[in-house]
Protein backbone atom coordinates (compact mmCIF):
# COMPACT_ATOMS: atom_id res chain seq x y z
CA UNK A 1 0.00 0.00 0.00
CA UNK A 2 1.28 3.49 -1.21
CA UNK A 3 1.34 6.72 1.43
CA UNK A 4 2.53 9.43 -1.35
CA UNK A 5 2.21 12.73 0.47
CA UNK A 6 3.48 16.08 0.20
CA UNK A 7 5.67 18.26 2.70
CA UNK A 8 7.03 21.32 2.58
CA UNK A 9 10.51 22.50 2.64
CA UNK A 10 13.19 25.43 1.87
CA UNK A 11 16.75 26.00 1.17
CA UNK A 12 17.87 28.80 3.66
CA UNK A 13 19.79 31.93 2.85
CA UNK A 14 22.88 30.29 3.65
CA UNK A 15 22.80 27.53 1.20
CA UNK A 16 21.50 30.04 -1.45
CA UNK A 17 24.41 32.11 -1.12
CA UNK A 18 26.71 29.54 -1.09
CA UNK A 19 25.46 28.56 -4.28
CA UNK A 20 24.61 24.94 -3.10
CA UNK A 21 20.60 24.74 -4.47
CA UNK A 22 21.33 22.31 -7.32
CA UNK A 23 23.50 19.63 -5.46
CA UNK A 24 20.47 20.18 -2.46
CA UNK A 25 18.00 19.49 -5.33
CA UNK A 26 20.06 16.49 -6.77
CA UNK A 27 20.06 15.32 -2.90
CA UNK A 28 16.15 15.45 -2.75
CA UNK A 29 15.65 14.03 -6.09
CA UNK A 30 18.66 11.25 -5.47
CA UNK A 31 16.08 9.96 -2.78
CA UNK A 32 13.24 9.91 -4.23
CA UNK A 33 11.11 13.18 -4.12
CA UNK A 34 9.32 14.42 -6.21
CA UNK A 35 9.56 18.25 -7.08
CA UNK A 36 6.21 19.62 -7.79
CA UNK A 37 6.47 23.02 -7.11
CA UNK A 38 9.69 25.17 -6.22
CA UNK A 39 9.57 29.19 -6.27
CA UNK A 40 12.88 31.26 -5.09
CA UNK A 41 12.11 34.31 -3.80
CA UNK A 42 12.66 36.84 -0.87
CA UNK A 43 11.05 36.78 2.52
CA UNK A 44 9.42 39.95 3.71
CA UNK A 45 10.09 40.02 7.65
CA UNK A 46 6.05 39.72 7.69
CA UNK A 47 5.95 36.79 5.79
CA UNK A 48 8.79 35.51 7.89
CA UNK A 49 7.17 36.27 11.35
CA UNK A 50 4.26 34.48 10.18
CA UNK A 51 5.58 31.03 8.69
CA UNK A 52 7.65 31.11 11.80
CA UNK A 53 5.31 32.28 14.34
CA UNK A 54 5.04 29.08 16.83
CA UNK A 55 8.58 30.35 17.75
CA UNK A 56 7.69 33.96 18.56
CA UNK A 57 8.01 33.57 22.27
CA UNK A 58 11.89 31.71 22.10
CA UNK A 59 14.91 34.00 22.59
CA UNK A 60 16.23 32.95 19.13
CA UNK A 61 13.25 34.45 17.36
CA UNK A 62 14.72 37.74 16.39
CA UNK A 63 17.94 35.99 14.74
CA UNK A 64 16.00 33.63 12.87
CA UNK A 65 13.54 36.42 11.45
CA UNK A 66 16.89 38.60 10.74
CA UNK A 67 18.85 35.19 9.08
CA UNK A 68 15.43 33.75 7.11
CA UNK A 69 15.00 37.76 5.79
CA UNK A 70 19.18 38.05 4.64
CA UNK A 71 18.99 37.10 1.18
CA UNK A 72 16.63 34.81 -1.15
CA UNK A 73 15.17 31.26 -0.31
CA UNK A 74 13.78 28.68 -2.48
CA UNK A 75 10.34 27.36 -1.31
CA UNK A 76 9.60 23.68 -2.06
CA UNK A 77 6.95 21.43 -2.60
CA UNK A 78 7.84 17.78 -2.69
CA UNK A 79 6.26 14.45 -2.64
CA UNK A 80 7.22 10.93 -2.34
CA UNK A 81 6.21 7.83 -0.27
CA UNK A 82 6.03 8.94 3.76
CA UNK A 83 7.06 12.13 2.91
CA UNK A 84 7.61 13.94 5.72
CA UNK A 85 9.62 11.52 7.52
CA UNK A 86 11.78 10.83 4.90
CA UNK A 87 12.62 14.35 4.48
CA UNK A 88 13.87 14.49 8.10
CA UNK A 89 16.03 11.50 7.54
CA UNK A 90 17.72 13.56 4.28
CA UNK A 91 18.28 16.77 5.91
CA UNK A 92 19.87 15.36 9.08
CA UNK A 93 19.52 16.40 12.80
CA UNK A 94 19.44 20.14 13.22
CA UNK A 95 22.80 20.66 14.38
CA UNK A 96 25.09 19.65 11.35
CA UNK A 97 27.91 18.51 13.63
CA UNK A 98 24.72 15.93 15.31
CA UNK A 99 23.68 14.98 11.95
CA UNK A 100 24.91 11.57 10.05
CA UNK A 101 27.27 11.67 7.14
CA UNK A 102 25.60 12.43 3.81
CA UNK A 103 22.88 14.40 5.18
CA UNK A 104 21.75 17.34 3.45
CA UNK A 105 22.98 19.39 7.22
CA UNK A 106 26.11 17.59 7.62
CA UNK A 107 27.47 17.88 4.16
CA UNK A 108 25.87 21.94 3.62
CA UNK A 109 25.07 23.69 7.10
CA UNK A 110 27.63 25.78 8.86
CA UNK A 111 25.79 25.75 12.05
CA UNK A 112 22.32 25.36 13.97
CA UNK A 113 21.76 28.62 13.22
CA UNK A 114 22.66 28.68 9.86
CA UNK A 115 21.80 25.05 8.83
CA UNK A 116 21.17 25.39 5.00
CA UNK A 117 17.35 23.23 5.09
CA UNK A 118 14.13 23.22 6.51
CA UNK A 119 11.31 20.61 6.13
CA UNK A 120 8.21 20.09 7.71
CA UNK A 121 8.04 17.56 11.05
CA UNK A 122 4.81 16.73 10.84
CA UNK A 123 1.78 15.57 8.70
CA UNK A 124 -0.26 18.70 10.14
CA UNK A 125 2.69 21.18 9.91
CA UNK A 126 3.60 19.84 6.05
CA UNK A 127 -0.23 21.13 4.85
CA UNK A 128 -0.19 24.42 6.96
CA UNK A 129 3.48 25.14 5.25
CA UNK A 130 2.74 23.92 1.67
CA UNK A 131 -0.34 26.28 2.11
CA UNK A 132 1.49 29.00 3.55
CA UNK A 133 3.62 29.56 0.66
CA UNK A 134 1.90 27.58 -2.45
CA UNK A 135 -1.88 27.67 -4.27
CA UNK A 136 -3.01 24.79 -5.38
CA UNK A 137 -2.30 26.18 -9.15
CA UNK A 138 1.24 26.16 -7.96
CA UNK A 139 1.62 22.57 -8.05
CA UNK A 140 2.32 20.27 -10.05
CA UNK A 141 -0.29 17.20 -10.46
């Protein structure tokens, strides 16, 4: 029995700059997602307070806002078989120097603060995210 879904994720200022989308891209596709809908563009720091707004209250908040808002992103849509836990196993534990070799963290990220990736951790937070940033004209069927 198939369990295709969707989840959301987004290469990070960092990796942008660094000129490291297509070998992130090659990563994703290399294991099996599916890109059906990918936009680059520039966070406003409204559109950043609101994606990341269940972290308004943590100390880290302003940096984040400030790091997300530094330069371009690329906004992803991907799908595959389970997803959203596959995704997590790609991009490797937050903290690059945590995560196992060949990660997407561990081979890109500089830091936890500036670690290159993020995707969705959970079935509930993959929806609000792909919705957030993606109509359903945006993707791909």
């Amino acid at each position: 029995m198939s369990n295709v879904q969707r989840t959301y994720s987004m290469i990070k200022p960092d990796a942008v700059a660094s000129g490291q989308i297509g070998e992130i891209l090659a990563v994703l596709e290399h294991n099996g997602f599916r890109i059906v809908g990918m936009k680059m563009r520039q966070l406003s720091v409204a559109e950043a307070e609101g994606f990341y707004g269940v972290h308004r209250e943590r100390p880290f908040f302003p940096d984040l806002i400030r790091f997300i808002t530094e330069g371009p992103v690329v906004t992803l849509a991907l799908e595959r078989e389970d997803a959203v836990v596959k995704l997590r196993e790609v991009m490797g534990a937050t903290n690059p120097a945590n995560a196992a070799e060949g990660t997407i963290r561990k081979r890109f990220a500089a830091s936890i603060e500036r670690n290159c990736i993020h995707g969705s951790d959970s079935d509930e937070n993959a929806a609000i995210e792909l919705a957030y940033f993606f109509s359903a004209v945006d993707l791909a069927k």
